[in-house]
C-alpha atoms as a PDB file:
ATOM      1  CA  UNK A   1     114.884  89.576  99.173  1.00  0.00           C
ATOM      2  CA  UNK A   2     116.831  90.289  95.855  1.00  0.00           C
ATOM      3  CA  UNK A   3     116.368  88.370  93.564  1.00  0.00           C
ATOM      4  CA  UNK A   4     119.106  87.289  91.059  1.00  0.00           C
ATOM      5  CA  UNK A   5     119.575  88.990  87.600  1.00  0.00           C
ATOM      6  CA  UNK A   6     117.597  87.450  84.791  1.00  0.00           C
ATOM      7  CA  UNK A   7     119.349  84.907  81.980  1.00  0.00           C
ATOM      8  CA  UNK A   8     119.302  88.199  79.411  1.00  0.00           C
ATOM      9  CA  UNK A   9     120.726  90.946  81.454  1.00  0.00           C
ATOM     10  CA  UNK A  10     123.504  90.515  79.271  1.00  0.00           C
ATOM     11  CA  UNK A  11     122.186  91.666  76.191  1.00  0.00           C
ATOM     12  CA  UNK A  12     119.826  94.487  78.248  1.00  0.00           C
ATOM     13  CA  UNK A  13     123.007  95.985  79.154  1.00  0.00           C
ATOM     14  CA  UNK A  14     124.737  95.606  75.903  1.00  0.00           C
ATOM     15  CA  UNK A  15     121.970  97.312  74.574  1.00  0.00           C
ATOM     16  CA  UNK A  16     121.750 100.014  76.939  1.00  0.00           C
ATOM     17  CA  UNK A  17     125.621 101.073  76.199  1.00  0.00           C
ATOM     18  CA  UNK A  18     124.667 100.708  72.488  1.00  0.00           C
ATOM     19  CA  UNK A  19     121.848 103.586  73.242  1.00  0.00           C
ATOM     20  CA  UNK A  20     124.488 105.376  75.559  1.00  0.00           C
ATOM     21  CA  UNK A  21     126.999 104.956  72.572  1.00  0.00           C
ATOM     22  CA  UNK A  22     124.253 106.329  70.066  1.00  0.00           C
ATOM     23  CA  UNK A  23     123.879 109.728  72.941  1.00  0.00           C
ATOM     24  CA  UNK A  24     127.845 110.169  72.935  1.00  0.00           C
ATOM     25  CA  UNK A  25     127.213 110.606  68.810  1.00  0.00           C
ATOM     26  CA  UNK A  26     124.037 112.901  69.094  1.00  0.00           C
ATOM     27  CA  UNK A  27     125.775 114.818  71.830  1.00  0.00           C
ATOM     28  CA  UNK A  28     129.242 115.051  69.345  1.00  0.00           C
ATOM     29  CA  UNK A  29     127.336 116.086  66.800  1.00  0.00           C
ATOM     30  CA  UNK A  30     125.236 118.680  69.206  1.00  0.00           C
ATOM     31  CA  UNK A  31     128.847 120.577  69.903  1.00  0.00           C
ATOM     32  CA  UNK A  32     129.445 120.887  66.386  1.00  0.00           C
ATOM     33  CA  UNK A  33     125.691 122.514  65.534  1.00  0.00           C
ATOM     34  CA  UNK A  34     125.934 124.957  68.828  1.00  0.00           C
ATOM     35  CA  UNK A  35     125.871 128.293  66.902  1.00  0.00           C
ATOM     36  CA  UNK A  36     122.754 126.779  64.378  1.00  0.00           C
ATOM     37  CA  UNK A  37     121.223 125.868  67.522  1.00  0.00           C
ATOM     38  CA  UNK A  38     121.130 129.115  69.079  1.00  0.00           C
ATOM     39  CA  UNK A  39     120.691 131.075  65.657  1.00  0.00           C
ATOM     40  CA  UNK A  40     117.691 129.094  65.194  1.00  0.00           C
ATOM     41  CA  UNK A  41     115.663 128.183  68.005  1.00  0.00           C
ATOM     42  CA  UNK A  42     112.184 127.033  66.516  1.00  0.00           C
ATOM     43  CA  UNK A  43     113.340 124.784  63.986  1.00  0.00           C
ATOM     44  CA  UNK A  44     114.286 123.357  67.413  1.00  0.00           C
ATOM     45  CA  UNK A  45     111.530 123.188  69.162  1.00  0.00           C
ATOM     46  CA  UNK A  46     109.260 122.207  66.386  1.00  0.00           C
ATOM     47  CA  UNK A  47     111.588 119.144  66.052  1.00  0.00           C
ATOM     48  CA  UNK A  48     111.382 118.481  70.036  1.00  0.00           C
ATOM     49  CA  UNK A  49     107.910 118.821  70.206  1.00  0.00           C
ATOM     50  CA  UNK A  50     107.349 116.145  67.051  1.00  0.00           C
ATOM     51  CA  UNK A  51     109.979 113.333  69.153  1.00  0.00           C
ATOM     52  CA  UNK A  52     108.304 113.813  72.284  1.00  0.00           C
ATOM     53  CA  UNK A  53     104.903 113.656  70.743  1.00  0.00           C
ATOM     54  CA  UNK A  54     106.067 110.695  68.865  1.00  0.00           C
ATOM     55  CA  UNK A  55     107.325 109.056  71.477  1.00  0.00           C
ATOM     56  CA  UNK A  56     104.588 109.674  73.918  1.00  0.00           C
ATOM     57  CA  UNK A  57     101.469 108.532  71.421  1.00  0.00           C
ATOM     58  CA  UNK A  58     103.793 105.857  68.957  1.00  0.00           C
ATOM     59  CA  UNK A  59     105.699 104.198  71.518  1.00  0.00           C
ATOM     60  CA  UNK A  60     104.754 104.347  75.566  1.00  0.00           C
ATOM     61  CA  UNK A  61     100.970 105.103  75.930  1.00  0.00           C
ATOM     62  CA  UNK A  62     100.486 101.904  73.226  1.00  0.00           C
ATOM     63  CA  UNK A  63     102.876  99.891  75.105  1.00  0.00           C
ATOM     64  CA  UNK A  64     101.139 100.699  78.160  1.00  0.00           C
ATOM     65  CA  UNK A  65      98.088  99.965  77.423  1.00  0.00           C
ATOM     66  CA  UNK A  66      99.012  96.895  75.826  1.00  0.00           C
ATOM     67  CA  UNK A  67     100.642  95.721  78.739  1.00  0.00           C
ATOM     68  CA  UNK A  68      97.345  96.451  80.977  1.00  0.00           C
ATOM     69  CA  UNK A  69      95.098  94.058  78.611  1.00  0.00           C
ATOM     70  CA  UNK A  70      98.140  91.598  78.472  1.00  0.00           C
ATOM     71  CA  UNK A  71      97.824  91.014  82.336  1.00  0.00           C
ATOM     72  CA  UNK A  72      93.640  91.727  82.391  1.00  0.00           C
ATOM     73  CA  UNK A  73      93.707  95.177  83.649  1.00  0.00           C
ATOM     74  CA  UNK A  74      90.958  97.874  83.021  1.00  0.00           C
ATOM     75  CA  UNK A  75      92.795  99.948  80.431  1.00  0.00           C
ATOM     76  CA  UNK A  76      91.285 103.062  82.082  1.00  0.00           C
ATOM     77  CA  UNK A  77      94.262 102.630  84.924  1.00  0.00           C
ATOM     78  CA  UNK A  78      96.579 103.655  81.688  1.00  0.00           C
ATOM     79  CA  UNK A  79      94.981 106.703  80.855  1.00  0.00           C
ATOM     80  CA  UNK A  80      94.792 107.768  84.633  1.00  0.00           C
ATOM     81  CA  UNK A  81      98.511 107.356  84.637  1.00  0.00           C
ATOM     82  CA  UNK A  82      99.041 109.425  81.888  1.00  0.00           C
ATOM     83  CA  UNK A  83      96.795 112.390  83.223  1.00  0.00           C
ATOM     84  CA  UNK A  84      98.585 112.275  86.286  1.00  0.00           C
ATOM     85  CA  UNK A  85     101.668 112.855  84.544  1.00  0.00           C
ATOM     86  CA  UNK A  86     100.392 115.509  82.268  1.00  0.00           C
ATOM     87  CA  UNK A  87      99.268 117.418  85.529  1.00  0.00           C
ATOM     88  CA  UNK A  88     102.154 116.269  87.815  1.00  0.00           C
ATOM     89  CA  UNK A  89     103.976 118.175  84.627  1.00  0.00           C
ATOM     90  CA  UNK A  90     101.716 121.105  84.699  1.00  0.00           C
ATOM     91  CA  UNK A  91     101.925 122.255  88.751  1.00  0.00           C
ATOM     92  CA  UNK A  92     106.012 122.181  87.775  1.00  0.00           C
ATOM     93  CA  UNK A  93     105.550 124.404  85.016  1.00  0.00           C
ATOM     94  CA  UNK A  94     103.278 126.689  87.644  1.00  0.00           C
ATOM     95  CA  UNK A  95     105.520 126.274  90.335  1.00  0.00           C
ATOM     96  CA  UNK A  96     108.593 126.995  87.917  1.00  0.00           C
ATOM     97  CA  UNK A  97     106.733 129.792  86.742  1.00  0.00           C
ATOM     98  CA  UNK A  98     106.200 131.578  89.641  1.00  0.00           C
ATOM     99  CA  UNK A  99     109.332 131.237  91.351  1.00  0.00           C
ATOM    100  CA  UNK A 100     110.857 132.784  88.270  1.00  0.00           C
ATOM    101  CA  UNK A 101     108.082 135.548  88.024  1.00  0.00           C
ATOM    102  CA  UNK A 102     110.387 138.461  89.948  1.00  0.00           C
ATOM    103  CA  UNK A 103     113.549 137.426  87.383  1.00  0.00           C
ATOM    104  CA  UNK A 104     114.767 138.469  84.134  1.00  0.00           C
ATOM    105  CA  UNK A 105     113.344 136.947  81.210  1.00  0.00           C
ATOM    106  CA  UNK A 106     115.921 134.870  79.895  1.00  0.00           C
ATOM    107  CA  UNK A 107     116.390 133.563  83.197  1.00  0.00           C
ATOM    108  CA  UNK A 108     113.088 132.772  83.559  1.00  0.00           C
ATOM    109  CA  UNK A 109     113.231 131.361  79.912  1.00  0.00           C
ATOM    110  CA  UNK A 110     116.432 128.782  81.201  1.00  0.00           C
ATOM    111  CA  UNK A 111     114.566 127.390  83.699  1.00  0.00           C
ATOM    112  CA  UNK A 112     111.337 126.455  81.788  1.00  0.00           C
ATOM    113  CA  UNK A 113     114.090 124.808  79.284  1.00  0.00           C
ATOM    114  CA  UNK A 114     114.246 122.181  82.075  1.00  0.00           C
ATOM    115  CA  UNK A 115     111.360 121.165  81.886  1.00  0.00           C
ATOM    116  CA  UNK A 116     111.604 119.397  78.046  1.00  0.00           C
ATOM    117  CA  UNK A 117     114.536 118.514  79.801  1.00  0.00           C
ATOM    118  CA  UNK A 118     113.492 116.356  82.369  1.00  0.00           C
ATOM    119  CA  UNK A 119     110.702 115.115  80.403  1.00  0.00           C
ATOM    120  CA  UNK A 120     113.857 113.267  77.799  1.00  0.00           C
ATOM    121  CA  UNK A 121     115.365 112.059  81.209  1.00  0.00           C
ATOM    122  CA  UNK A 122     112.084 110.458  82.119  1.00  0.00           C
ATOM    123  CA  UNK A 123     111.624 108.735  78.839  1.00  0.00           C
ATOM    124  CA  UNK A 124     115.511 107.835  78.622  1.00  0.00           C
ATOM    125  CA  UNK A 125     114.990 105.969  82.022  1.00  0.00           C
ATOM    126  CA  UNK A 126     111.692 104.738  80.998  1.00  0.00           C
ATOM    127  CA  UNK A 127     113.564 102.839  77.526  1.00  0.00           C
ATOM    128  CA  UNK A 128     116.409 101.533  80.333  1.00  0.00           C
ATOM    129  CA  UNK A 129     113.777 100.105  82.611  1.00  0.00           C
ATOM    130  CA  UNK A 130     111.864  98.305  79.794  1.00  0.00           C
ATOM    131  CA  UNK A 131     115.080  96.723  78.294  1.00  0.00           C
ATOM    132  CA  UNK A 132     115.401  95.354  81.652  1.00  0.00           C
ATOM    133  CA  UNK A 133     111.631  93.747  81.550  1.00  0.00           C
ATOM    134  CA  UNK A 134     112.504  92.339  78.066  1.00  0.00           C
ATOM    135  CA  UNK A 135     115.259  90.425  80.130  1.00  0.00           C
ATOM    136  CA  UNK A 136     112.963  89.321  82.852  1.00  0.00           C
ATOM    137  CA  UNK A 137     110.793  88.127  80.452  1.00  0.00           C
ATOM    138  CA  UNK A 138     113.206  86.052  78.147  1.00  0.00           C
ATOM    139  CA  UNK A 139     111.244  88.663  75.454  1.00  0.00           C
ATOM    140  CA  UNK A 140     112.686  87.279  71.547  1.00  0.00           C
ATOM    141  CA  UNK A 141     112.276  90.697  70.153  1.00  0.00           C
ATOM    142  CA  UNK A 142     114.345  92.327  72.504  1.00  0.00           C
ATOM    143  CA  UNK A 143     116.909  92.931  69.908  1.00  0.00           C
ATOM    144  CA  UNK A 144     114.480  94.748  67.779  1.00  0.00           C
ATOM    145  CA  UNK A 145     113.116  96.932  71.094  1.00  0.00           C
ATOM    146  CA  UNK A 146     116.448  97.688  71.114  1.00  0.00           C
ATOM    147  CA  UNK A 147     117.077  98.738  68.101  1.00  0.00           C
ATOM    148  CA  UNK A 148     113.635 100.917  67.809  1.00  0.00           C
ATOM    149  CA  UNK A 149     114.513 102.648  71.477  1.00  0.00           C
ATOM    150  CA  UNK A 150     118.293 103.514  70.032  1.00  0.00           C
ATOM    151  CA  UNK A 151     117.109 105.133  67.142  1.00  0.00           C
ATOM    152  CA  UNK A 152     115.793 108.159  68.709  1.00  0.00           C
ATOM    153  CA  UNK A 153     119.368 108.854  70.599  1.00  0.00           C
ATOM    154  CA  UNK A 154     120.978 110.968  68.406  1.00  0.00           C
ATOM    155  CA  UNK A 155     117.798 113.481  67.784  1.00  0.00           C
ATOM    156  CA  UNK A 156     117.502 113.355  71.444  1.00  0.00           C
ATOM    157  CA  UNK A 157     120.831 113.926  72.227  1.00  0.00           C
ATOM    158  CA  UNK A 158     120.728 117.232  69.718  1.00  0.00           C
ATOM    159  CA  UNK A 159     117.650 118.564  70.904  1.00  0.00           C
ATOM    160  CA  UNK A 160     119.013 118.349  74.590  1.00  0.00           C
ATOM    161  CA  UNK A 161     121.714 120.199  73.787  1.00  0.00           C
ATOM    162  CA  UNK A 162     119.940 122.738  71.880  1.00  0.00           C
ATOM    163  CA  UNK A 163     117.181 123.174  74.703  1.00  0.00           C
ATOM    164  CA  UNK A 164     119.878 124.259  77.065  1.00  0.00           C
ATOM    165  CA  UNK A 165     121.879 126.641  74.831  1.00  0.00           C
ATOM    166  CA  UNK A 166     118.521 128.271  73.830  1.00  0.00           C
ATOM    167  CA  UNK A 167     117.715 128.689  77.782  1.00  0.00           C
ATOM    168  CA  UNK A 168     120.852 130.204  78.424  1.00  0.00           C
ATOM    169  CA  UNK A 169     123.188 127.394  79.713  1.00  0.00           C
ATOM    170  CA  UNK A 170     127.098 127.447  78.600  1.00  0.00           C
ATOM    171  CA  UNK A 171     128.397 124.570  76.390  1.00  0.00           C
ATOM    172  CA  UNK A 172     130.025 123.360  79.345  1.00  0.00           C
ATOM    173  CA  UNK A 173     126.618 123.139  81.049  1.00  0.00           C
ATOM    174  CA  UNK A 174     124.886 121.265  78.072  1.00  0.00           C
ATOM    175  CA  UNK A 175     127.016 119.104  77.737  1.00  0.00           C
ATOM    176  CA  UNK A 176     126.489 117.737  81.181  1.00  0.00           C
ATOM    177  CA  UNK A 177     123.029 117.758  81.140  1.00  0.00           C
ATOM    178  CA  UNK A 178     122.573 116.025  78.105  1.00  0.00           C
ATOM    179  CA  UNK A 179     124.937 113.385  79.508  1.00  0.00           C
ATOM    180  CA  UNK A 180     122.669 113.004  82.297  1.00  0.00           C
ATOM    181  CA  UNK A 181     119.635 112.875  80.830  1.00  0.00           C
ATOM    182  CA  UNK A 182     120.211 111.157  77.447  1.00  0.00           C
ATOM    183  CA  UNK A 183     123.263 109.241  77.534  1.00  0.00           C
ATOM    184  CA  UNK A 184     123.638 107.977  81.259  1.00  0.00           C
ATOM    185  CA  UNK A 185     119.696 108.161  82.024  1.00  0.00           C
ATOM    186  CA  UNK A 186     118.991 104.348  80.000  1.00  0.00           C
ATOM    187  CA  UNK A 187     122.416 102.375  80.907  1.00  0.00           C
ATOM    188  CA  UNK A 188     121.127 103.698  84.667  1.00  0.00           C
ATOM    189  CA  UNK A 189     117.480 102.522  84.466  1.00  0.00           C
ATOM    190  CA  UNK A 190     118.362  99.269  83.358  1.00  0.00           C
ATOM    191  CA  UNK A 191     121.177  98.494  85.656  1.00  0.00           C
ATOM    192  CA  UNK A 192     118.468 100.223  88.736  1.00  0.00           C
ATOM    193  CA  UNK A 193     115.863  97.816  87.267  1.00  0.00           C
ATOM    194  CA  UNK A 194     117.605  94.394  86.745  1.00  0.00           C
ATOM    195  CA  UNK A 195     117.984  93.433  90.507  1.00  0.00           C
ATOM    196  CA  UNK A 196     114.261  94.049  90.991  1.00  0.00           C
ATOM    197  CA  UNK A 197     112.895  93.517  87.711  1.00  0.00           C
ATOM    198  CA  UNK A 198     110.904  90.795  88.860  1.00  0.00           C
ATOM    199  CA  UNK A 199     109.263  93.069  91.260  1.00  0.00           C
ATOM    200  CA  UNK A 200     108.171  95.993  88.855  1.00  0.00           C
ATOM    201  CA  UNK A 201     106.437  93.423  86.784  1.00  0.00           C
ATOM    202  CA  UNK A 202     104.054  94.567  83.778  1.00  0.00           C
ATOM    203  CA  UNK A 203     101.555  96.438  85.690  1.00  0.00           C
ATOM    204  CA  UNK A 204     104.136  98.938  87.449  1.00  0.00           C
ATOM    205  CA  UNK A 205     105.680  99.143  83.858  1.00  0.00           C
ATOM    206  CA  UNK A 206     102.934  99.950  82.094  1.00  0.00           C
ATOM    207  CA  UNK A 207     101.767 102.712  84.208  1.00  0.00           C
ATOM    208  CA  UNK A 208     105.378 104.280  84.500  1.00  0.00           C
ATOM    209  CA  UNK A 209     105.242 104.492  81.056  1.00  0.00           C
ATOM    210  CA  UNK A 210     101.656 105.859  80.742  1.00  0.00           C
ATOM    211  CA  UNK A 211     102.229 108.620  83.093  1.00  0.00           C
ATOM    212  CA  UNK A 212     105.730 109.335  81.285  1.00  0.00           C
ATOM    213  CA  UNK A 213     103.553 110.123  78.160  1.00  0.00           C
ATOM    214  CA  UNK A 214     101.473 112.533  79.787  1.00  0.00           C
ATOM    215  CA  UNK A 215     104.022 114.235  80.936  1.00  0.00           C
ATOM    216  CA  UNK A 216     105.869 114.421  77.082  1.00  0.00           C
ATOM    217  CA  UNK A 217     102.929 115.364  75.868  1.00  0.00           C
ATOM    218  CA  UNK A 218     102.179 118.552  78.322  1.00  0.00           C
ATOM    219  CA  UNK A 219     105.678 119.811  77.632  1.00  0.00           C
ATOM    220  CA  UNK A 220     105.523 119.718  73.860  1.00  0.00           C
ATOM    221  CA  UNK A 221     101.960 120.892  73.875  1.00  0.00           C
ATOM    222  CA  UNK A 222     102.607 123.782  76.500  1.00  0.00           C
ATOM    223  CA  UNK A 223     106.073 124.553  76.105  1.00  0.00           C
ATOM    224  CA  UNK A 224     107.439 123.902  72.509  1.00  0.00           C
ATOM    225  CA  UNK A 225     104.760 123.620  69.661  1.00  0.00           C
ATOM    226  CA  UNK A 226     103.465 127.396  70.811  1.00  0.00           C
ATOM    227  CA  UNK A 227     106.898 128.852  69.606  1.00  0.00           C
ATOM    228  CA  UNK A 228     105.946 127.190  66.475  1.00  0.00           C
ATOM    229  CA  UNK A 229     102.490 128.269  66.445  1.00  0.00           C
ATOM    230  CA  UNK A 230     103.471 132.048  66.930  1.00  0.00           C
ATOM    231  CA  UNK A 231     106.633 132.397  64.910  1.00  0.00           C
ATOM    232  CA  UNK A 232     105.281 131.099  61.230  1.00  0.00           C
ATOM    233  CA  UNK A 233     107.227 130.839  58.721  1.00  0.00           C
ATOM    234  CA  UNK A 234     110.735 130.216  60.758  1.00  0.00           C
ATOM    235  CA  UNK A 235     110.913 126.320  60.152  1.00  0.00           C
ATOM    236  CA  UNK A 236     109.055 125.351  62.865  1.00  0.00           C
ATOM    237  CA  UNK A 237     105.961 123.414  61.296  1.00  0.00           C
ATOM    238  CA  UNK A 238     108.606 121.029  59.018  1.00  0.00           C
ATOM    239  CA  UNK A 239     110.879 120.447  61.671  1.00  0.00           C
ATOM    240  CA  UNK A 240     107.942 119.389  63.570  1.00  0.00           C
ATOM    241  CA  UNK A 241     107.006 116.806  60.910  1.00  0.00           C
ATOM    242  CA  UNK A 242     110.827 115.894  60.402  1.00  0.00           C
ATOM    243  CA  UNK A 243     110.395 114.747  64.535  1.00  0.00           C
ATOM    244  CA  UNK A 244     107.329 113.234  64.084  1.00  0.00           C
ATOM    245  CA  UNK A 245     108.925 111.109  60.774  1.00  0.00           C
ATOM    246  CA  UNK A 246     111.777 109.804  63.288  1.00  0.00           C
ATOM    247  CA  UNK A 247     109.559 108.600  66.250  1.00  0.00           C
ATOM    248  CA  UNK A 248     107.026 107.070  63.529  1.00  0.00           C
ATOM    249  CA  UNK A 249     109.843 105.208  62.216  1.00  0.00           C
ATOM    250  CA  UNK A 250     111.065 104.016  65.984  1.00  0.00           C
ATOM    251  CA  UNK A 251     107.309 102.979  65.971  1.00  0.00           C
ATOM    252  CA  UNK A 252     107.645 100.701  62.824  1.00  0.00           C
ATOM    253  CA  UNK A 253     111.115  98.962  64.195  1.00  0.00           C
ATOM    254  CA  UNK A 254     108.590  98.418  67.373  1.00  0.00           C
ATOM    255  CA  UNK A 255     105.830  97.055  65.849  1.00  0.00           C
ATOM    256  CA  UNK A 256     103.987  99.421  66.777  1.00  0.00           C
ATOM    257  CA  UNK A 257     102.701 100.923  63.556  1.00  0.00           C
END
């Protein structure tokens, strides 16, 4: 049976429209970079690849595991969540891969750009889910979650964008997905979560969120930080370390540093 919301689902939601907000801003300010975006593609995947990177070592795999020796579970259950995402990530790339082989490259190139994609959707959701534990649990610092998760909105929103311009899509068409998968992704997870929080508990947490950082991590390591890698000199490497600043930064607002 359902059971009722918890006593902070009021300030879980508030905080998931205050991340939502923070998307609207990052996607605003997206529509106004579009042509930099496009004229300048590995600045923006250096800069993806440091968020994602950030986000998957600084802020889910420690919470994870965390979690795990919280509630006495082997730690080892963590990092088997996380491989499984990093491969679960991989046979899409394959399968991507090949059903794009006979196509065009830039075609080819627009549907890879999905991937990063969905791996921002899956952490978005991730954040909304957790702000709904934080209610369950009556958690003090749920404010300051909060505030750490929002902080990486904007960047995401941008790099969303940015992803899907580079692949190809029309503004019209970026602007919808990065809706989807930055904006609405957290407001969604929470409000999915709330009902059943009590359900999920820590354990199913933690592992969504270990197997969420595998799967960041595959897509920035195969799929972003090699356009870096093989086009020196473009902006790449300090854009990287400008993303990796930012999720650092969510880390210390965390406690996690």
């Amino acid at each position: 049976m359902m059971t009722a919301w918890p006593s902070g689902a009021g300030e879980a939601l508030a905080i998931s429209g205050l991340a939502a907000l923070l998307g609207l801003v990052g996607l605003w300010l997206a529509t106004r970079a579009d042509r930099w975006e496009l004229e300048h593609p590995v600045p923006v995947a250096g800069f993806t690849a440091g968020i994602l990177l950030g986000a998957a070592f600084l802020h889910l795999l420690p919470e994870a595991l965390q979690r795990l020796v919280l509630i006495e579970r082997a730690v080892v259950w963590g990092g088997a969540a996380a491989l499984g995402g990093y491969l679960m990530m991989t046979l899409a790339t394959v399968l991507v891969s090949r059903v794009r082989a006979a196509e065009v490259a830039h075609q080819e190139a627009g549907a890879l750009a999905m991937l990063p994609i969905i791996g921002i959707g899956l952490h978005a959701l991730t954040d909304g889910i957790a702000y709904a534990v934080g209610a369950e649990a009556k958690a003090a610092a749920l404010p300051l979650l909060g505030l750490g998760l929002t902080l990486h909105k904007i960047p995401e929103a941008l790099v969303a964008h940015g992803l899907v311009r580079e692949g190809g899509g029309s503004p019209r068409q970026a602007i919808l997905v990065t809706l989807l998968a930055v904006v609405l992704a957290t407001p969604v997870g929470t409000l999915a979560a709330l009902p059943f929080v009590a359900h999920i508990g820590p354990a199913g947490l933690a592992m969504l969120m270990a197997a969420t950082a595998g799967a960041l991590v595959q897509i920035a390591a195969s799929h972003l930080l090699p356009h870096v890698e093989h086009e020196p000199g473009r902006g790449g490497g300090p854009a990287f370390l400008v993303g990796l600043a930012v999720a650092l930064a969510g880390a210390f607002l965390l406690g996690h540093a």
